[in-house]
Protein backbone atom coordinates (compact mmCIF):
# COMPACT_ATOMS: atom_id res chain seq x y z
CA UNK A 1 -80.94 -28.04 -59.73
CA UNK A 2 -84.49 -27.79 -59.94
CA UNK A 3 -86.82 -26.39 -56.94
CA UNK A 4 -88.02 -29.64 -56.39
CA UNK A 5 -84.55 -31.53 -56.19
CA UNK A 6 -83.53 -28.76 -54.12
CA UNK A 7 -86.17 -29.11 -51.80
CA UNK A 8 -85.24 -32.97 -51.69
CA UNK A 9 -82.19 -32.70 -50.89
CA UNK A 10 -82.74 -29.91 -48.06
CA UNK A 11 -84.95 -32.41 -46.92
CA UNK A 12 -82.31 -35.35 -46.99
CA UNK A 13 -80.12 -33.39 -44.97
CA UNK A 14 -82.03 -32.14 -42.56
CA UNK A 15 -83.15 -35.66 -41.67
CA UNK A 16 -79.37 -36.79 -41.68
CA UNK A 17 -78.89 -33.62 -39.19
CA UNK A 18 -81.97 -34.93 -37.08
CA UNK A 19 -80.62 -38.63 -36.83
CA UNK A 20 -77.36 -37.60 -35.85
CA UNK A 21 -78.97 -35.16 -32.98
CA UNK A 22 -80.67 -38.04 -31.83
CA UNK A 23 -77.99 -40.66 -31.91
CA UNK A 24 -76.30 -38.05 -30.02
CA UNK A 25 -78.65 -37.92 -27.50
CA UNK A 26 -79.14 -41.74 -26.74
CA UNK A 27 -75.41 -42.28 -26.57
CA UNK A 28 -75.30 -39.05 -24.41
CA UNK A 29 -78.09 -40.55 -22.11
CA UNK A 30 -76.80 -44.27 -22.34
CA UNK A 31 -73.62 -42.42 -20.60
CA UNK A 32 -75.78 -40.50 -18.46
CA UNK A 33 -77.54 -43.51 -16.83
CA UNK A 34 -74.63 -45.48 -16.22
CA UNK A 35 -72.60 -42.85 -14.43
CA UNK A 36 -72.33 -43.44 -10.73
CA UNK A 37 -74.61 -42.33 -8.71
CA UNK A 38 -77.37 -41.95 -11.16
CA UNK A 39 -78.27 -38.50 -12.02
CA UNK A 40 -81.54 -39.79 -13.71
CA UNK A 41 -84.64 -38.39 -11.88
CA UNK A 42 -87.03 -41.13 -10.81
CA UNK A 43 -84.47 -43.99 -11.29
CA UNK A 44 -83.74 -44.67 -7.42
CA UNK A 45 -82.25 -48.17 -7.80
CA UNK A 46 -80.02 -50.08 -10.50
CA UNK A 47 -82.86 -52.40 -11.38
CA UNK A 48 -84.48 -49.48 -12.77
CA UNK A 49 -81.66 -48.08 -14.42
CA UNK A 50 -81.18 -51.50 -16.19
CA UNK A 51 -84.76 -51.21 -17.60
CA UNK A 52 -83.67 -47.81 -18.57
CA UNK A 53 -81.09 -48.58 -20.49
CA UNK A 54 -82.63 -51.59 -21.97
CA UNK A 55 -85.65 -49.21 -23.44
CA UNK A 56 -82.32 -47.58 -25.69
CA UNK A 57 -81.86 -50.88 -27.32
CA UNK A 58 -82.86 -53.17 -30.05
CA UNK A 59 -84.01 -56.41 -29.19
CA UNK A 60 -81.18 -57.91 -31.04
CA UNK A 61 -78.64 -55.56 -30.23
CA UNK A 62 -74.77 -56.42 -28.94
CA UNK A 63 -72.85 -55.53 -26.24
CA UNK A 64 -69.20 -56.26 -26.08
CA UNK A 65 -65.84 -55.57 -25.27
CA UNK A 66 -63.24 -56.01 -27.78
CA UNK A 67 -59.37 -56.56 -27.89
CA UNK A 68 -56.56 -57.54 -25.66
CA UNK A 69 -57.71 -56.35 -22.65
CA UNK A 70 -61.47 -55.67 -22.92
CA UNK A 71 -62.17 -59.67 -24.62
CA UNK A 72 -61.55 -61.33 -21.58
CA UNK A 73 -63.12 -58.22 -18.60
CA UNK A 74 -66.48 -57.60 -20.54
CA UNK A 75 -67.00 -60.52 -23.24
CA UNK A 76 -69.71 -60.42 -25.33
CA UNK A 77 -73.50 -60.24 -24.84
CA UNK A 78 -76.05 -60.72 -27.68
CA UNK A 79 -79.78 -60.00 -26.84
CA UNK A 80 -81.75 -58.16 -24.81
CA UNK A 81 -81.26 -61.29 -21.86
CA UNK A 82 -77.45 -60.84 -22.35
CA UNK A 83 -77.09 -57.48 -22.03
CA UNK A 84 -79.40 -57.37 -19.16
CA UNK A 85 -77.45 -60.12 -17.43
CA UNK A 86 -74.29 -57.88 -18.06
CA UNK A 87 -75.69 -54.89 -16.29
CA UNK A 88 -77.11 -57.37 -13.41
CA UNK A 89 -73.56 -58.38 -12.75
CA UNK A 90 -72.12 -54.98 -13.11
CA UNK A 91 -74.45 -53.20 -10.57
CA UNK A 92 -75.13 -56.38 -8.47
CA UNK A 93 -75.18 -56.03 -4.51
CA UNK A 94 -72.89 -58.93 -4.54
CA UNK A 95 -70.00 -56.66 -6.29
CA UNK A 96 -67.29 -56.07 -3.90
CA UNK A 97 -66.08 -53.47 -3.76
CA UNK A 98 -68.96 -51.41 -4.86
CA UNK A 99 -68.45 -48.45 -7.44
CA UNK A 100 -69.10 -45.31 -6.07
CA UNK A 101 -68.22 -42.53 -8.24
CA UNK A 102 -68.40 -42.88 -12.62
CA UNK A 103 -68.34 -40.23 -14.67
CA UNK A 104 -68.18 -40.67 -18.10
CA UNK A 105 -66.72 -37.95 -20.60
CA UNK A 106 -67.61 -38.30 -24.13
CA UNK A 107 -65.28 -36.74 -27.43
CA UNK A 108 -64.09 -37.03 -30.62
CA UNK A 109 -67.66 -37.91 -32.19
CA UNK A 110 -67.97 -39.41 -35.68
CA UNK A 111 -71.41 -40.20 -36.39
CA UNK A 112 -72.39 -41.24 -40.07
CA UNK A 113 -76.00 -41.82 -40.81
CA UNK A 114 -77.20 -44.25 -44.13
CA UNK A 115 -80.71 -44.15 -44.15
CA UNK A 116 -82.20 -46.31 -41.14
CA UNK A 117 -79.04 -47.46 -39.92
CA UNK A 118 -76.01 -45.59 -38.09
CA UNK A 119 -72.62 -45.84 -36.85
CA UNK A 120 -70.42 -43.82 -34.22
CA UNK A 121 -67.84 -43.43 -33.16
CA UNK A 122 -66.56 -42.05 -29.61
CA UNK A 123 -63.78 -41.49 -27.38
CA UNK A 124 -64.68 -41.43 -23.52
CA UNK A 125 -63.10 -41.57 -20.34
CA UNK A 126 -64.32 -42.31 -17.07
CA UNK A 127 -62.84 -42.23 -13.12
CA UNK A 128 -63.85 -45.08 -10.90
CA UNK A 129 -63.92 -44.87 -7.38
CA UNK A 130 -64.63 -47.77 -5.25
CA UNK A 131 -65.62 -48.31 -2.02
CA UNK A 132 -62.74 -49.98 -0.77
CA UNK A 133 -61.27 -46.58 -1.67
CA UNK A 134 -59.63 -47.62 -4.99
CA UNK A 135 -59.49 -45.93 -7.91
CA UNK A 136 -58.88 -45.76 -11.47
CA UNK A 137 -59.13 -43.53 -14.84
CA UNK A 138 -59.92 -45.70 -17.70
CA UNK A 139 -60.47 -44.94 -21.51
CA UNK A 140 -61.79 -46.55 -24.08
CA UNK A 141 -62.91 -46.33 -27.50
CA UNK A 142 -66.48 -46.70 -28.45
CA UNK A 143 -67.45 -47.89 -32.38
CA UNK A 144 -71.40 -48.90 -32.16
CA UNK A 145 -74.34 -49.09 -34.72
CA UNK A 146 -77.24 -47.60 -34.30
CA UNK A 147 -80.70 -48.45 -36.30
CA UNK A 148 -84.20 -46.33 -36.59
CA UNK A 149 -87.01 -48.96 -35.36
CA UNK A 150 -90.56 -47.60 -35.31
CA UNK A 151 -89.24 -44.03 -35.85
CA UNK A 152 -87.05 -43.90 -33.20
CA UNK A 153 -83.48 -44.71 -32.96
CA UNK A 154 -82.13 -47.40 -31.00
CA UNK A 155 -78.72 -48.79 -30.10
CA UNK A 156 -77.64 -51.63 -32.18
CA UNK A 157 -74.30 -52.18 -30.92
CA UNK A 158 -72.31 -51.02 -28.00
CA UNK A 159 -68.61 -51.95 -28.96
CA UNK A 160 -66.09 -50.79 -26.34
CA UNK A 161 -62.04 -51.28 -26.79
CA UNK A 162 -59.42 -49.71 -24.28
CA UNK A 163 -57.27 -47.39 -24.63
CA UNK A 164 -55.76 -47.11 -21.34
CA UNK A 165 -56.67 -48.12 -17.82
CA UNK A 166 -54.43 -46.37 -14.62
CA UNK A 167 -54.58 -46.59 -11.38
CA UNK A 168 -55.38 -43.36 -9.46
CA UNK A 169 -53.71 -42.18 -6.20
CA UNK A 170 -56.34 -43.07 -2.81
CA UNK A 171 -58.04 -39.91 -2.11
CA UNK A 172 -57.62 -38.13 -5.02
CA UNK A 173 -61.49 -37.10 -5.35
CA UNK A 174 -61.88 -35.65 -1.80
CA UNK A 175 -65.28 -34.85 -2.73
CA UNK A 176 -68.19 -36.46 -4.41
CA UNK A 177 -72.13 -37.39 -4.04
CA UNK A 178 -73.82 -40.59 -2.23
CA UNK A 179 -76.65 -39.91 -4.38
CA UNK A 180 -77.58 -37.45 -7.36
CA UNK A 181 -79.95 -34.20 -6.56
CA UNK A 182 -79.39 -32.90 -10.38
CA UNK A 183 -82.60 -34.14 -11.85
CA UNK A 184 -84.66 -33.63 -8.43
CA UNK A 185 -87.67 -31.36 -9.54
C-alpha cells in the first residue's frame, strides 16, 4: 500500500469512527430527552422537549412501532407533523395517568455506517411509573437509519419492536425525582 492509499484509508476510517460516535450520541440524547423527568438543562416543559427532539430529525424521517404488539400501541408516523403529533399525545396534559418516572437503558449496539447514511441497532429497556401508581418494565428492540444532512447526522428512522412488557409490583421504586437537578449549572 502506498503512503497515499494508506493515508486514505486512515482517513476513511477515522470518519466511519466519527459517524458512529456521533450516531451514538444522538440516539444516546434522543433517550436522554425522553426519559421522565427530563434531565435536559433548560428544557422545563414537554413542548420544549418535543422541539428538542424534533431538531435530531430529518424532515422526512419515520417513527413507528412495529409487530404484534407495538403495530397497533404506537402506529406509524411519517414527517416531521407526525412525529410531532406522536410526542403531543404521548406527553399531553390530557394523559391519564401521567408518567412519572422513564428511564431508558441502552445495549447491545450495532451501528454500521455507508457513507452518508447509517443504521443501528439497539436493545433498551425502560421502567414506567405512573401516577396512578402503576408500573411496568418494558423492552424493546430498536433498528433505525440514520443519514448525514448538512454535516451533521440526523435520525432517519426510529423503528421500535417489543420484546417484552411486565407489569411491576406498586411501590417498587420507593424513591425517585419530581423534577431533574442533573443538568442544573
Amino acid at each position: 500500500m502506498t503512503l497515499d492509499e494508506t493515508v486514505a484509508d486512515l482517513a476513511h476510517r477515522v470518519a466511519v469512527l466519527e459517524a458512529e460516535a456521533e450516531i451514538r450520541r444522538i440516539q444516546a440524547r434522543y433517550m436522554f430527552l425522553c426519559d421522565t423527568p427530563c434531565p435536559e438543562f433548560g428544557v422545563l416543559d414537554d413542548n420544549r422537549r418535543i422541539d428538542t427532539i424534533m431538531e435530531l430529525y430529518t424532515a422526512d424521517a419515520v417513527w413507528e412501532g412495529v409487530g404484534e404488539y407495538y403495530d397497533g400501541q404506537f402506529g406509524r408516523a411519517e414527517g416531521s407533523d407526525a412525529i410531532r403529533a406522536h410526542f403531543q399525545r404521548f406527553w399531553g396534559a390530557e394523559r391519564d395517568p401521567r408518567l412519572v418516572l422513564n428511564a431508558h437503558y441502552l445495549t447491545s449496539e450495532q451501528i454500521h455506517v455507508a457513507g452518508d447514511r447509517a443504521t443501528g441497532q439497539w436493545i433498551h429497556v425502560q421502567p414506567w411509573v405512573f401516577s396512578d401508581g402503576t408500573s411496568l418494565l418494558r423492552s424493546s428492540r430498536l433498528n433505525n437509519a440514520f443519514r448525514r444532512v448538512g454535516g451533521t447526522w440526523r435520525i432517519t428512522r426510529t423503528r421500535t419492536e417489543n420484546v417484552f412488557v411486565a407489569p411491576l409490583t406498586p411501590g417498587w421504586a420507593i424513591d425517585h425525582p419530581s423534577t431533574s437537578v442533573l443538568m442544573k449549572p
